[in-house]
Protein backbone atom coordinates (compact mmCIF):
# COMPACT_ATOMS: atom_id res chain seq x y z
CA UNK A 1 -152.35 -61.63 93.58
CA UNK A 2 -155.96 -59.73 93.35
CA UNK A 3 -154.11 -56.42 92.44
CA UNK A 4 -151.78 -58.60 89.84
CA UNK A 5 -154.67 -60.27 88.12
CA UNK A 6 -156.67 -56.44 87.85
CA UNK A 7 -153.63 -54.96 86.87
CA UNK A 8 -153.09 -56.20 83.52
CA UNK A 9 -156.64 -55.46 82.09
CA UNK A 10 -156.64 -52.12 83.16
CA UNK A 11 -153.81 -51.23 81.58
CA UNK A 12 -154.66 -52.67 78.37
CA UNK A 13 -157.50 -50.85 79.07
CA UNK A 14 -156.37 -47.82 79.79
CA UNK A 15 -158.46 -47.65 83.18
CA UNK A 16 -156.82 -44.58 85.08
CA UNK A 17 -159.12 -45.10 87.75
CA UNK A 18 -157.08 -48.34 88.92
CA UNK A 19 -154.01 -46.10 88.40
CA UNK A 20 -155.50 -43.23 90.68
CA UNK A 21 -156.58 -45.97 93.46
CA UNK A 22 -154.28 -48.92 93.57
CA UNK A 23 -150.94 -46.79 92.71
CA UNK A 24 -149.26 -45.10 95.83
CA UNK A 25 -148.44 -41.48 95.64
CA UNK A 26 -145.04 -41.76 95.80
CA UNK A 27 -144.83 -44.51 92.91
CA UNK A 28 -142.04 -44.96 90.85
CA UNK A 29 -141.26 -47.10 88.10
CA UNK A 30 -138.55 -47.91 85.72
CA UNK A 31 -139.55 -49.47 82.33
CA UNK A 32 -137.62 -51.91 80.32
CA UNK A 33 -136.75 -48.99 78.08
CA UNK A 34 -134.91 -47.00 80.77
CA UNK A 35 -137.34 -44.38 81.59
CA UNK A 36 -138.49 -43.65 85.15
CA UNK A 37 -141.66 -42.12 85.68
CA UNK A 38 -143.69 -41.18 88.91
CA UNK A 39 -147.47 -41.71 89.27
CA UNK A 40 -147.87 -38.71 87.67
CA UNK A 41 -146.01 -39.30 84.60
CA UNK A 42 -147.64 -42.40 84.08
CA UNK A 43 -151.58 -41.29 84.25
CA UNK A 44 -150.10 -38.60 82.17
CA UNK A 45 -149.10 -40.81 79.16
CA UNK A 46 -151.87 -43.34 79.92
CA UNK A 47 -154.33 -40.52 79.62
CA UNK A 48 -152.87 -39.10 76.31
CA UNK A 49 -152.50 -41.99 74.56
CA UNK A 50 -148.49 -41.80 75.00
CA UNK A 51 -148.74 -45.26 76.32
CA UNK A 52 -151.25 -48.11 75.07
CA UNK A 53 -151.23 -51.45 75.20
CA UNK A 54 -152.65 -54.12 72.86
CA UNK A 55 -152.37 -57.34 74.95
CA UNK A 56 -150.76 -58.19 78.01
CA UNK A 57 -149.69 -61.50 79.87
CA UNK A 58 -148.27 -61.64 83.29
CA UNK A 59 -146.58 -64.76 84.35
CA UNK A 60 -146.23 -64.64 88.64
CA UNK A 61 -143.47 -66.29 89.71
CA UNK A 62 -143.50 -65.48 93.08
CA UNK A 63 -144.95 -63.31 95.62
CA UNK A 64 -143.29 -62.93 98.82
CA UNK A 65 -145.04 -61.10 102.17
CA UNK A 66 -142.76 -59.32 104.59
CA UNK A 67 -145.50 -58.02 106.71
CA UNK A 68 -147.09 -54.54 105.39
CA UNK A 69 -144.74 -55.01 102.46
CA UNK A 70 -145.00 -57.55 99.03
CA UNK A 71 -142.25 -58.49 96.35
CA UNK A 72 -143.79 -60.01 93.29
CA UNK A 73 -141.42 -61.19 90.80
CA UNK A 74 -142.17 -62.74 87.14
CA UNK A 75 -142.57 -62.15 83.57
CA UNK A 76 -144.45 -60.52 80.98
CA UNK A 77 -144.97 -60.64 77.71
CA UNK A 78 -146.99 -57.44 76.10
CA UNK A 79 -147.35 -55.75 72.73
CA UNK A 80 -147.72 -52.00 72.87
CA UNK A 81 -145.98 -48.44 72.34
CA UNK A 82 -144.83 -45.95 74.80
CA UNK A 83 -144.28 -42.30 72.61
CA UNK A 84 -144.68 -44.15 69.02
CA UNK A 85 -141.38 -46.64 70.35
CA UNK A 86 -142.68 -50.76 70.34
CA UNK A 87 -142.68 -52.05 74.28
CA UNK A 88 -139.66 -54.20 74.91
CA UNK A 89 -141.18 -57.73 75.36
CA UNK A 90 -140.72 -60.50 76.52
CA UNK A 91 -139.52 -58.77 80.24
CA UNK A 92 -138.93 -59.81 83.76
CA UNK A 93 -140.73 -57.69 86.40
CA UNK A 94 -140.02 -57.27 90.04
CA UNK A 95 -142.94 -55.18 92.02
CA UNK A 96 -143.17 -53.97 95.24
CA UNK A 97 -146.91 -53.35 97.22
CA UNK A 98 -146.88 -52.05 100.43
CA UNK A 99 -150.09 -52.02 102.98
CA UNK A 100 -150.90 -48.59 103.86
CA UNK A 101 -153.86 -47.80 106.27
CA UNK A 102 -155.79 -51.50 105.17
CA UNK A 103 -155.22 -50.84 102.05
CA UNK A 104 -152.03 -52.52 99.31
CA UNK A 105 -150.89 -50.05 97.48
CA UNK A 106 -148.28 -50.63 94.08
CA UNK A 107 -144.81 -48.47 94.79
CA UNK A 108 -142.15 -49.64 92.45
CA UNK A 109 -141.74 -51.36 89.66
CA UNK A 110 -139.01 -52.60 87.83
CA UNK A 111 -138.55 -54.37 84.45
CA UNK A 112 -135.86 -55.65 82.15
CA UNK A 113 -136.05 -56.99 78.76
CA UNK A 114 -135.25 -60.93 78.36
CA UNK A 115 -134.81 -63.00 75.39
């Protein structure tokens, strides 16, 4: 829940450091608007302005602990822009952390846009 609640502000943000330390390597994620990125991809657009956000909410429904590994599912509601396109909002998340040498790491994420 830590990573969850420093999550949002540093995207809003635009904090790449968070990216660069809570992000695994091997990150993937696939946005509400279809596109899949790697770690990469995303300090890429965070760092030229490709993606910003405005505001950001994230309701936690759940967070489940299989050992090294975490599922948090909920929703969020955000107003931004990802390559001059509005972020689909409102949108149900489903994240997966995994603990790697002490240390929980984000390595997918997954969101779909509601109504």
């Amino acid at each position: 829940m830590q990573l969850e609640n420093e999550r949002t502000p540093a995207l809003v943000k635009g904090d790449a450091a968070f990216i660069e330390r809570v992000y695994a390597d091997d990150y993937i994620v696939t946005g509400a608007n279809g596109v899949v990125r790697d770690k990469t991809a995303v300090l890429a657009d965070m760092k030229s302005g490709a993606q910003t956000f405005e505001s950001m909410t994230n309701d936690v429904d759940k967070v489940r602990v299989y050992g090294e590994t975490a599922v948090v599912t909920g929703r969020a509601t955000q107003k931004g822009q990802y390559k001059g396109q509005p972020s689909p909002s409102p949108t149900a998340f489903t994240r997966v952390y995994v603990r790697r040498n002490g240390q929980w790491q984000l390595v997918a994420n997954a969101s779909a846009a509601t109504q």
